[in-house]
N, C-alpha and C. Protein backbone atom coordinates (compact mmCIF):
# COMPACT_ATOMS: atom_id res chain seq x y z
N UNK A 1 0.83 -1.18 0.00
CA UNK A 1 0.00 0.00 0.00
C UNK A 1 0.88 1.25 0.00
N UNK A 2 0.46 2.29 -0.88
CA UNK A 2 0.71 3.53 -0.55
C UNK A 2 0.72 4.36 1.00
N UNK A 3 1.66 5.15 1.07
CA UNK A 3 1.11 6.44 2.14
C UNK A 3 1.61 7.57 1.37
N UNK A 4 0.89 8.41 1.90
CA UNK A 4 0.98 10.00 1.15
C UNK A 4 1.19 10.51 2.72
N UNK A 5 2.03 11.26 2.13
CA UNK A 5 2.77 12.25 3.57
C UNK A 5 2.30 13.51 3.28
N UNK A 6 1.53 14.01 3.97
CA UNK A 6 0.89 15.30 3.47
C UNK A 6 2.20 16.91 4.23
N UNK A 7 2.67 17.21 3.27
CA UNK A 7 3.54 18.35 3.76
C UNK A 7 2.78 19.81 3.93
N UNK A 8 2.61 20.52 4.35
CA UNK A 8 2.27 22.11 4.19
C UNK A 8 2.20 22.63 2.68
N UNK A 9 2.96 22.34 1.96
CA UNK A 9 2.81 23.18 0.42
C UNK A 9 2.16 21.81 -0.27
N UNK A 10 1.84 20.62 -0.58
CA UNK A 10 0.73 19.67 -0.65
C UNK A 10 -0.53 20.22 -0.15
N UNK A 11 -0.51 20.29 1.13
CA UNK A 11 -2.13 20.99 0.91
C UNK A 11 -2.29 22.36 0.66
N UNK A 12 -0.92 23.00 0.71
CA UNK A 12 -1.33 24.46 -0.20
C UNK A 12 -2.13 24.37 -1.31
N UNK A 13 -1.28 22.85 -2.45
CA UNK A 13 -1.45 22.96 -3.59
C UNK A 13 -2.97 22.25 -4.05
N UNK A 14 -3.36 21.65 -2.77
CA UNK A 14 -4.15 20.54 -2.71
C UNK A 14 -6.11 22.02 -2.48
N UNK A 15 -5.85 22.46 -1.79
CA UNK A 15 -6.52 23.50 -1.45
C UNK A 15 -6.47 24.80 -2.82
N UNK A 16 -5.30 24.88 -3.73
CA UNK A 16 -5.50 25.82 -4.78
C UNK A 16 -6.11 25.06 -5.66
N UNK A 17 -5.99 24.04 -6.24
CA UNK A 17 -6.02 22.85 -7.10
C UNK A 17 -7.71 23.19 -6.90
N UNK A 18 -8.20 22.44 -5.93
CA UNK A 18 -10.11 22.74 -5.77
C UNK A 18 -10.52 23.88 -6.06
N UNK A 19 -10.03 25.04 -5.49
CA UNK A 19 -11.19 26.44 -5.65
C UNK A 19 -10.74 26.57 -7.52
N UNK A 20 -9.49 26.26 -7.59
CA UNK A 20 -9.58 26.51 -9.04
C UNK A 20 -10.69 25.58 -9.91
N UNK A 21 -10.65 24.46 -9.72
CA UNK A 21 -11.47 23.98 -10.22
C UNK A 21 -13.13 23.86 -9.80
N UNK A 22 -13.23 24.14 -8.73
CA UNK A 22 -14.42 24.83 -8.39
C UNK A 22 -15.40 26.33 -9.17
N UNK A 23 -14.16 26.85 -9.43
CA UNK A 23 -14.46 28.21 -9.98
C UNK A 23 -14.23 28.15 -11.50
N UNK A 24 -14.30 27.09 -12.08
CA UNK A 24 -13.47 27.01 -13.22
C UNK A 24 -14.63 27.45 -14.37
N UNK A 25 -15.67 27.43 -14.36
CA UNK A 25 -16.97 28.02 -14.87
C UNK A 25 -16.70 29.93 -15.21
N UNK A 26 -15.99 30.14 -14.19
CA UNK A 26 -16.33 31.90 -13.96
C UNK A 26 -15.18 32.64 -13.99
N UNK A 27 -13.54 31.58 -14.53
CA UNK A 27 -12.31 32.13 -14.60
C UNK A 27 -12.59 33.40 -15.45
N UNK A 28 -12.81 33.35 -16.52
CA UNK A 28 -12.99 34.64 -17.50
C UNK A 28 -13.34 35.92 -16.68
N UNK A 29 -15.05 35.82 -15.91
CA UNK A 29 -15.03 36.70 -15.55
C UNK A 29 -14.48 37.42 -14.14
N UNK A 30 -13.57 36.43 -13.44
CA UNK A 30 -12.51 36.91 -12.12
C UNK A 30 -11.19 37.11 -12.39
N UNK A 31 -11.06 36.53 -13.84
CA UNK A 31 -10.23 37.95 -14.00
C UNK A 31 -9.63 39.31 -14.82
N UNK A 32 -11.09 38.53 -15.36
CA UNK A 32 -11.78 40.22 -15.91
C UNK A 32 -11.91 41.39 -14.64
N UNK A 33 -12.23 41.00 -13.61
CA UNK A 33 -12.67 41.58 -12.58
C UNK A 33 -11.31 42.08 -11.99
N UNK A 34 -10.25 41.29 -12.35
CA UNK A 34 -9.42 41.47 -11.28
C UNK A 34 -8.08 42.81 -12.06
N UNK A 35 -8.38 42.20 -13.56
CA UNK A 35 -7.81 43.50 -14.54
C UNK A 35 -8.70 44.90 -13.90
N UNK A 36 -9.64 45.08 -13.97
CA UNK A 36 -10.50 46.33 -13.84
C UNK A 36 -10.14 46.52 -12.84
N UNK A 37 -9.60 45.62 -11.35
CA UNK A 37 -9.53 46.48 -10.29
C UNK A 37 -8.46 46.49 -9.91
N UNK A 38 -7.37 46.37 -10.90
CA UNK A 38 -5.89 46.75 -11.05
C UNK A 38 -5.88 47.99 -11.66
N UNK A 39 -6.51 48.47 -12.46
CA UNK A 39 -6.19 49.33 -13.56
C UNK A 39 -7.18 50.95 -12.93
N UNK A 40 -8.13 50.66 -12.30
CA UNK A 40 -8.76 51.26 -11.57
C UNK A 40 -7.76 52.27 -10.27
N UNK A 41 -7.44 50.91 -9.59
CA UNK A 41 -5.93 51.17 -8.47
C UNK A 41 -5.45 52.38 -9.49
N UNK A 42 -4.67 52.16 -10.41
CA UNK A 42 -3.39 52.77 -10.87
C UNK A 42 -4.29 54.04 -11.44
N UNK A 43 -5.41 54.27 -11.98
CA UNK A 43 -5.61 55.71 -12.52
C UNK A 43 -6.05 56.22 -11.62
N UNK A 44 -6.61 55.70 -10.30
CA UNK A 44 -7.06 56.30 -9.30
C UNK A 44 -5.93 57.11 -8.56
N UNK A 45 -4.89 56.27 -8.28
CA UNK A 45 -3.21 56.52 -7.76
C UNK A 45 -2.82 57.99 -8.21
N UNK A 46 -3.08 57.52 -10.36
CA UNK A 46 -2.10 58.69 -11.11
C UNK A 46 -3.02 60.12 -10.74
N UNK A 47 -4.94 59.71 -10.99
CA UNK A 47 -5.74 60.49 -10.51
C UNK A 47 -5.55 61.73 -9.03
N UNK A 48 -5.08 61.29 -8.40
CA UNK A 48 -5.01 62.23 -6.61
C UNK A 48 -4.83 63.74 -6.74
N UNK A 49 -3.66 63.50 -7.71
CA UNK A 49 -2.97 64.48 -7.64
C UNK A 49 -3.85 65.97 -8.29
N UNK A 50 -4.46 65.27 -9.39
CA UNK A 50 -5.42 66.16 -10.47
C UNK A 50 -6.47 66.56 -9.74
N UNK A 51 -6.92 66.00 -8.61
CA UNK A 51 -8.31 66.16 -7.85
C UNK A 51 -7.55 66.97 -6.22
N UNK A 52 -6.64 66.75 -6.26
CA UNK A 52 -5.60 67.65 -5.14
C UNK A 52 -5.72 66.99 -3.61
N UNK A 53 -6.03 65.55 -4.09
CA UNK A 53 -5.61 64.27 -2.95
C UNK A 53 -4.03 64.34 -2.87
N UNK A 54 -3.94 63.95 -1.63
CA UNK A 54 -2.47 63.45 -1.17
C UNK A 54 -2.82 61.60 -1.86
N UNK A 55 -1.47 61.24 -2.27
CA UNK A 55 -1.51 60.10 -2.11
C UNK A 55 -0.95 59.45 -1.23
N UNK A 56 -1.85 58.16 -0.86
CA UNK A 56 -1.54 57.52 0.52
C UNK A 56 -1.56 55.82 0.78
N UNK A 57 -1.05 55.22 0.72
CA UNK A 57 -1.22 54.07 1.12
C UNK A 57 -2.27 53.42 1.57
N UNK A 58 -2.84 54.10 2.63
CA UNK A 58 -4.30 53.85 2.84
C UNK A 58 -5.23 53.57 1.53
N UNK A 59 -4.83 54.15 0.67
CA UNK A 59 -6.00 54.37 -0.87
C UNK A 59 -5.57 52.90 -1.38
N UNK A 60 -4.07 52.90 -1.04
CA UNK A 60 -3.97 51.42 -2.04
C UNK A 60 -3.95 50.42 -1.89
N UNK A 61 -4.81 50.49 0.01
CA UNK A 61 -4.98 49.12 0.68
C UNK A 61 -6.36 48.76 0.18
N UNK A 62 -7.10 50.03 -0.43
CA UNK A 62 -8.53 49.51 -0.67
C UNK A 62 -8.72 49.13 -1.85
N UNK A 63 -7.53 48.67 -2.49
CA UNK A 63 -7.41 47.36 -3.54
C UNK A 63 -7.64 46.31 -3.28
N UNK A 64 -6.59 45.99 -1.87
CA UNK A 64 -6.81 44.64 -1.52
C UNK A 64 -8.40 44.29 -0.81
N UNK A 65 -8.80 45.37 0.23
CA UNK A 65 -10.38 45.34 0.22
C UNK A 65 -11.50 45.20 -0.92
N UNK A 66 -10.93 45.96 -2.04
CA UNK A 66 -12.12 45.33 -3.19
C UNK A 66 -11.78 44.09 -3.15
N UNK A 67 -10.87 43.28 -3.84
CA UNK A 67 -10.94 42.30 -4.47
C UNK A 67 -11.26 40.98 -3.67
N UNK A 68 -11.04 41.72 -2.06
CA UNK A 68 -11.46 40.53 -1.12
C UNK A 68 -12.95 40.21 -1.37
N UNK A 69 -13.54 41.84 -1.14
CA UNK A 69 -15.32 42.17 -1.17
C UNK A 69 -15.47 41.51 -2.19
N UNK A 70 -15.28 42.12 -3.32
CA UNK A 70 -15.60 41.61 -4.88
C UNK A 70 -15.90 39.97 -4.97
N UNK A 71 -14.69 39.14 -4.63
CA UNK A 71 -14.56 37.99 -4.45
C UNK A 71 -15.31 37.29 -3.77
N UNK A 72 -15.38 37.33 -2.64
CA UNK A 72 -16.33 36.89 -1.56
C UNK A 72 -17.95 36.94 -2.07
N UNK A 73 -18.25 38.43 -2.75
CA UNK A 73 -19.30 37.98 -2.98
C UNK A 73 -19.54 37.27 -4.53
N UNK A 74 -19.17 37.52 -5.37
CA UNK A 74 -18.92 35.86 -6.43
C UNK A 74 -18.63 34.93 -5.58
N UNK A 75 -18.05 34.60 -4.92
CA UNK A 75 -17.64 33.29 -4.77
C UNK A 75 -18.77 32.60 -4.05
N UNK A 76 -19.92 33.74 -3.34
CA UNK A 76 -20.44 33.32 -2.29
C UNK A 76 -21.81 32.83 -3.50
N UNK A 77 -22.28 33.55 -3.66
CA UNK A 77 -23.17 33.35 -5.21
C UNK A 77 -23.17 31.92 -5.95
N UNK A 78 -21.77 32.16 -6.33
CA UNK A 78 -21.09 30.40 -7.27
C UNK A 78 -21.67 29.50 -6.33
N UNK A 79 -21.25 29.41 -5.04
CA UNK A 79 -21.68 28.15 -4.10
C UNK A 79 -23.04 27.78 -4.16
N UNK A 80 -24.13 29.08 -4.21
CA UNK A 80 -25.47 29.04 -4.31
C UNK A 80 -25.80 28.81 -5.27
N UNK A 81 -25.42 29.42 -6.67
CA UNK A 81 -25.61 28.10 -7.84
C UNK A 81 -25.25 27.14 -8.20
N UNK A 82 -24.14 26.86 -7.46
CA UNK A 82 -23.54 25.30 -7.93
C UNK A 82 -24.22 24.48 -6.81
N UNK A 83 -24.10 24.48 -5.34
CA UNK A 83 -24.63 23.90 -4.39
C UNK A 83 -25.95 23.72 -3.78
N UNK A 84 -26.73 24.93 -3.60
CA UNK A 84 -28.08 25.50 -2.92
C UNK A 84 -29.80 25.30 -4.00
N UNK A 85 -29.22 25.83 -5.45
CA UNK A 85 -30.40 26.07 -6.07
C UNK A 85 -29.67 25.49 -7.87
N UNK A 86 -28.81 24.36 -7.74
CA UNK A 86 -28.16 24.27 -9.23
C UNK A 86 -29.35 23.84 -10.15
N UNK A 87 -30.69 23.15 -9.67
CA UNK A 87 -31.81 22.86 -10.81
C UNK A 87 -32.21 24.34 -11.24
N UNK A 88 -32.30 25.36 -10.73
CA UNK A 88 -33.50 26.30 -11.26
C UNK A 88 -32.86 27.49 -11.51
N UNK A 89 -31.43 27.45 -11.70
CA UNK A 89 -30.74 28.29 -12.48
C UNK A 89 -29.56 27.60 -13.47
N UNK A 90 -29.05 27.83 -14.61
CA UNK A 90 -27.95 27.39 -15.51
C UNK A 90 -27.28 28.55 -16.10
N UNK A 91 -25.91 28.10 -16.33
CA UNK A 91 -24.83 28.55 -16.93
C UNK A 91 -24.18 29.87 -15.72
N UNK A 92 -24.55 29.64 -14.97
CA UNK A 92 -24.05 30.34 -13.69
C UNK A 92 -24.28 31.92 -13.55
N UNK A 93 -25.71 32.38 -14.73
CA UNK A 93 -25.67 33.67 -14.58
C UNK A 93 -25.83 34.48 -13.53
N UNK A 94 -26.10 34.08 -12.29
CA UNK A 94 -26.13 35.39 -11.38
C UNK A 94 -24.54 35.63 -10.65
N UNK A 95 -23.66 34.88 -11.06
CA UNK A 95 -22.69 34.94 -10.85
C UNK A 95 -22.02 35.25 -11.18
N UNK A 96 -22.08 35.43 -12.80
CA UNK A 96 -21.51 36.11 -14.00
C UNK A 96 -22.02 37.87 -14.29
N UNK A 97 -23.19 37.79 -13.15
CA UNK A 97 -23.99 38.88 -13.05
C UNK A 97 -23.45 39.95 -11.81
N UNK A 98 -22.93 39.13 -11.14
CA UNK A 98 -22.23 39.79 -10.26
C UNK A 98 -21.16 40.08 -10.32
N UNK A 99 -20.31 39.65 -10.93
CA UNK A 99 -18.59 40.03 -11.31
C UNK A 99 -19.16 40.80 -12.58
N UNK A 100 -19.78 41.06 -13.07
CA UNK A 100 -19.86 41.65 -14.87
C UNK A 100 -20.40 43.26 -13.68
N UNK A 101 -21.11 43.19 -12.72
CA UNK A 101 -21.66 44.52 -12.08
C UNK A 101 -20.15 44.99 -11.31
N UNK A 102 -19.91 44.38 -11.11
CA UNK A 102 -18.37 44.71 -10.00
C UNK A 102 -17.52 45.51 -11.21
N UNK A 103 -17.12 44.66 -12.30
CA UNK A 103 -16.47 45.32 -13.35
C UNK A 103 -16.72 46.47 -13.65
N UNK A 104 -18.16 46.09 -14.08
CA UNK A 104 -19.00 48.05 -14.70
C UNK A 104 -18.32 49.02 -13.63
N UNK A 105 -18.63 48.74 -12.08
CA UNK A 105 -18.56 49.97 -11.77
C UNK A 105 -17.03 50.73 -11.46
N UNK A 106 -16.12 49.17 -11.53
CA UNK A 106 -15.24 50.04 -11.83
C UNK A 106 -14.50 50.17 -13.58
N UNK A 107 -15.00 49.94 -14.42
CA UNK A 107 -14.55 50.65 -15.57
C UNK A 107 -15.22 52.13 -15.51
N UNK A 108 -16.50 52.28 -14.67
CA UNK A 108 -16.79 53.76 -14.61
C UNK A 108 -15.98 54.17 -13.84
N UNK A 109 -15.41 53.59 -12.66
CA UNK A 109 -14.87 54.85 -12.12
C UNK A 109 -13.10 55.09 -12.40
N UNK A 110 -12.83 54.30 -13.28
CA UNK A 110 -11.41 54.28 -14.37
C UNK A 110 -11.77 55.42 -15.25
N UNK A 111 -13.29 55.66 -16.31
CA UNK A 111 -13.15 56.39 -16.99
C UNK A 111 -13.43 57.85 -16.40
N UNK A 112 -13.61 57.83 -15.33
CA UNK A 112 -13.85 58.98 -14.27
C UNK A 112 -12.54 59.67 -13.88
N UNK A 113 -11.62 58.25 -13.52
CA UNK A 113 -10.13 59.06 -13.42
C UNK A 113 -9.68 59.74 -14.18
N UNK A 114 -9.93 58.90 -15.49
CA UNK A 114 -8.79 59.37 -16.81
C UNK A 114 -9.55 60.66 -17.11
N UNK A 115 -10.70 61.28 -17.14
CA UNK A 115 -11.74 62.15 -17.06
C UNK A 115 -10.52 63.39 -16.38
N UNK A 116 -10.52 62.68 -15.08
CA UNK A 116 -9.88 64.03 -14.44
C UNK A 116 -8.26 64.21 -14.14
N UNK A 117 -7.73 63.28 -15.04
CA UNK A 117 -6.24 63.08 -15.14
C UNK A 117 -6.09 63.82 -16.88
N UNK A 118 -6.67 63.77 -17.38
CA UNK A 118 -6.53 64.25 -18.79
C UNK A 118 -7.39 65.91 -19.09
N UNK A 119 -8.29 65.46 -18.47
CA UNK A 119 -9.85 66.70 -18.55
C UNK A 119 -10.38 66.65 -19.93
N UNK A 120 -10.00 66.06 -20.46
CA UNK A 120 -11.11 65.42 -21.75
C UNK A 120 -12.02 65.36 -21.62
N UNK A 121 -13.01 66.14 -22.58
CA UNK A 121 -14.11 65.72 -22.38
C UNK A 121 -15.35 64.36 -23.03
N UNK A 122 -14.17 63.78 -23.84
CA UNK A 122 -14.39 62.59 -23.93
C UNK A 122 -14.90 61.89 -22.99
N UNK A 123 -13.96 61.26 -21.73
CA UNK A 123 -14.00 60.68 -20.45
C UNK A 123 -15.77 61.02 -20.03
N UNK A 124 -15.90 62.12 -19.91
CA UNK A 124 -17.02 62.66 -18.90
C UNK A 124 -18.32 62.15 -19.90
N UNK A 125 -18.45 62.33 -21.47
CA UNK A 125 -19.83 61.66 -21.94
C UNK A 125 -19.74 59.80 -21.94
N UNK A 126 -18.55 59.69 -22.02
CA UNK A 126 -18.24 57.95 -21.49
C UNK A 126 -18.69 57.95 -20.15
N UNK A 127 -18.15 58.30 -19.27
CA UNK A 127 -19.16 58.10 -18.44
C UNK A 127 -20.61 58.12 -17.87
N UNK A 128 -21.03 59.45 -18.55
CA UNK A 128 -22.55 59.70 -18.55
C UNK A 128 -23.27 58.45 -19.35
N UNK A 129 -22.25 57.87 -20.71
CA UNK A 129 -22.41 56.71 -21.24
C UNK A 129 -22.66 55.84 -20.55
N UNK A 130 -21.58 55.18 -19.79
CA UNK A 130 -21.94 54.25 -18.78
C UNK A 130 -22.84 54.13 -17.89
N UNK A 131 -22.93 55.00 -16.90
CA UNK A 131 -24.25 55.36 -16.23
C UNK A 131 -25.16 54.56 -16.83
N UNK A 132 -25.84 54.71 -17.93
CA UNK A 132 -27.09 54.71 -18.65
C UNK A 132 -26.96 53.07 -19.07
N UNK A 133 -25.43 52.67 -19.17
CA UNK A 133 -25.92 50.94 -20.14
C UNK A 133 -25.54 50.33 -18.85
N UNK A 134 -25.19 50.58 -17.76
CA UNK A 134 -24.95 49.95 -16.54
C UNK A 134 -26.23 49.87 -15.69
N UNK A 135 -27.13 50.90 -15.63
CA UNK A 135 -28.72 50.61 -15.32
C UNK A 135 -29.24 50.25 -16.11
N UNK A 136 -29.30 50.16 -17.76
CA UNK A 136 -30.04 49.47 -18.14
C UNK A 136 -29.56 47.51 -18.36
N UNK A 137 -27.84 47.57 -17.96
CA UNK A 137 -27.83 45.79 -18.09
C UNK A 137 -28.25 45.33 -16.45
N UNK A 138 -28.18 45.96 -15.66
CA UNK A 138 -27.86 45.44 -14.12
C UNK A 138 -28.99 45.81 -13.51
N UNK A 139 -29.97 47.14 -13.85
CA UNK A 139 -31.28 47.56 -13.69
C UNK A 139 -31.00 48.13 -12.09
N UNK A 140 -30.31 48.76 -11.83
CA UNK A 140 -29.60 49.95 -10.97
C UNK A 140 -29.52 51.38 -11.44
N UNK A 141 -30.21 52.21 -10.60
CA UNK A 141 -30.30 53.49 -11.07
C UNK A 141 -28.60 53.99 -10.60
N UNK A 142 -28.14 53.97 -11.84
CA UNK A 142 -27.01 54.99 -11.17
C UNK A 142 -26.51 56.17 -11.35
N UNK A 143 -27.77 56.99 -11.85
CA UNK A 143 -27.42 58.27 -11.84
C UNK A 143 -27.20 58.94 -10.26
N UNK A 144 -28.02 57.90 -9.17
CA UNK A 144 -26.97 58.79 -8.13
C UNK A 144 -25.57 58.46 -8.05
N UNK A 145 -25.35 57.38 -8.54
CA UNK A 145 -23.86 57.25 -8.18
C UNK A 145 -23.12 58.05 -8.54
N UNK A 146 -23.21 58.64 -9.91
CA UNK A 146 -22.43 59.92 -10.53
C UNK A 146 -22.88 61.54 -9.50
N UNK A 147 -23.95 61.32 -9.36
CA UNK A 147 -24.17 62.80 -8.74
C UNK A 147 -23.63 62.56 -7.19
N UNK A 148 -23.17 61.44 -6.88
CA UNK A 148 -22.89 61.14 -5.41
C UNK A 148 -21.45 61.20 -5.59
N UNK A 149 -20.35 61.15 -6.39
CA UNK A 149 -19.13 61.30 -6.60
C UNK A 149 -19.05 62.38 -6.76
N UNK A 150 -19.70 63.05 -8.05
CA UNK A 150 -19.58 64.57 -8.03
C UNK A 150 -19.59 65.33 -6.89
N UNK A 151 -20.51 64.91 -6.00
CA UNK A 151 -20.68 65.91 -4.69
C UNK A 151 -19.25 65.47 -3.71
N UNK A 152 -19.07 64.32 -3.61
CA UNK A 152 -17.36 64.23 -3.34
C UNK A 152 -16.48 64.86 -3.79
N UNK A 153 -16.28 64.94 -5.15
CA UNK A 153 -15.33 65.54 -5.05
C UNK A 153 -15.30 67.08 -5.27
N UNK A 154 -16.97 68.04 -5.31
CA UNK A 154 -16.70 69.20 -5.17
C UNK A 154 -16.26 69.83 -3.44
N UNK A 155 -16.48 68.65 -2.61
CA UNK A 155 -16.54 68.76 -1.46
C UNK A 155 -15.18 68.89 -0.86
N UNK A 156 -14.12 68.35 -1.65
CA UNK A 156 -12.36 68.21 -1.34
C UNK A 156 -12.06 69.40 -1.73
């Protein structure tokens, strides 16, 4: 007979090995998700300065807080369609529905940076753009969200 000696990096690999393949349905869109909230980070970063933020470390810990949030809730979702309710939903859309909403809002608030890192006024009808196809795919009013940033940052 065999024995398997289980070492510490074995069940590292043993524990990455599952969620990957657990999640293996929704790779595309986590890290789709996870580009947008890299790229977000960095125009937000280059952003501070144009909006007359200090930049701070603090700002670039709430990277690692999205992607925890972000994550957690896909991941928490996936379990409920794969585990809880897998007859009366298929192809994993509310899960794909939830990382595709996480994305939107931050490609809006990427084209919001570059908006006020450039002052184009390109940026600003892309965003008013977005607004509008982000409530109509996700069915979220988010015209406050824009008038709720705006009032942020006339407020700095």
């Amino acid at each position: 007979m065999y024995k398997i000696a289980w070492t510490s990096q074995k069940i590292v690999y043993a524990v990455i090995g599952a969620i990957l393949s657990f999640t293996s349905d929704v790779h595309n869109a986590m890290i789709g998700l996870l580009i947008c909230v890299l790229v977000d980070t960095i125009t937000g970063f280059w952003a501070a300065p144009h909006r007359g933020q200090i930049r701070e470390s603090a700002k670039l810990s709430a990277f690692v807080k999205k992607i925890i949030s972000y994550f957690s809730a896909g991941l928490l979702v996936l379990v409920a369609e794969k585990m809880i309710f897998p007859s009366y939903m298929s192809d994993m859309e509310l899960t794909r529905l939830v990382f595709m909403s996480c994305a939107l809002l931050e490609i809006y608030s990427c084209f919001e940076n570059l908006g006020d890192i450039t002052g184009l006024r390109i940026f600003r009808v892309i965003t008013q753009f977005s607004i509008r196809k982000i409530s109509e795919k996700v069915g979220i009013d988010m015209s406050e969200l824009g008038k709720r940033r705006k009032h942020e940052k006339t407020a700095l």
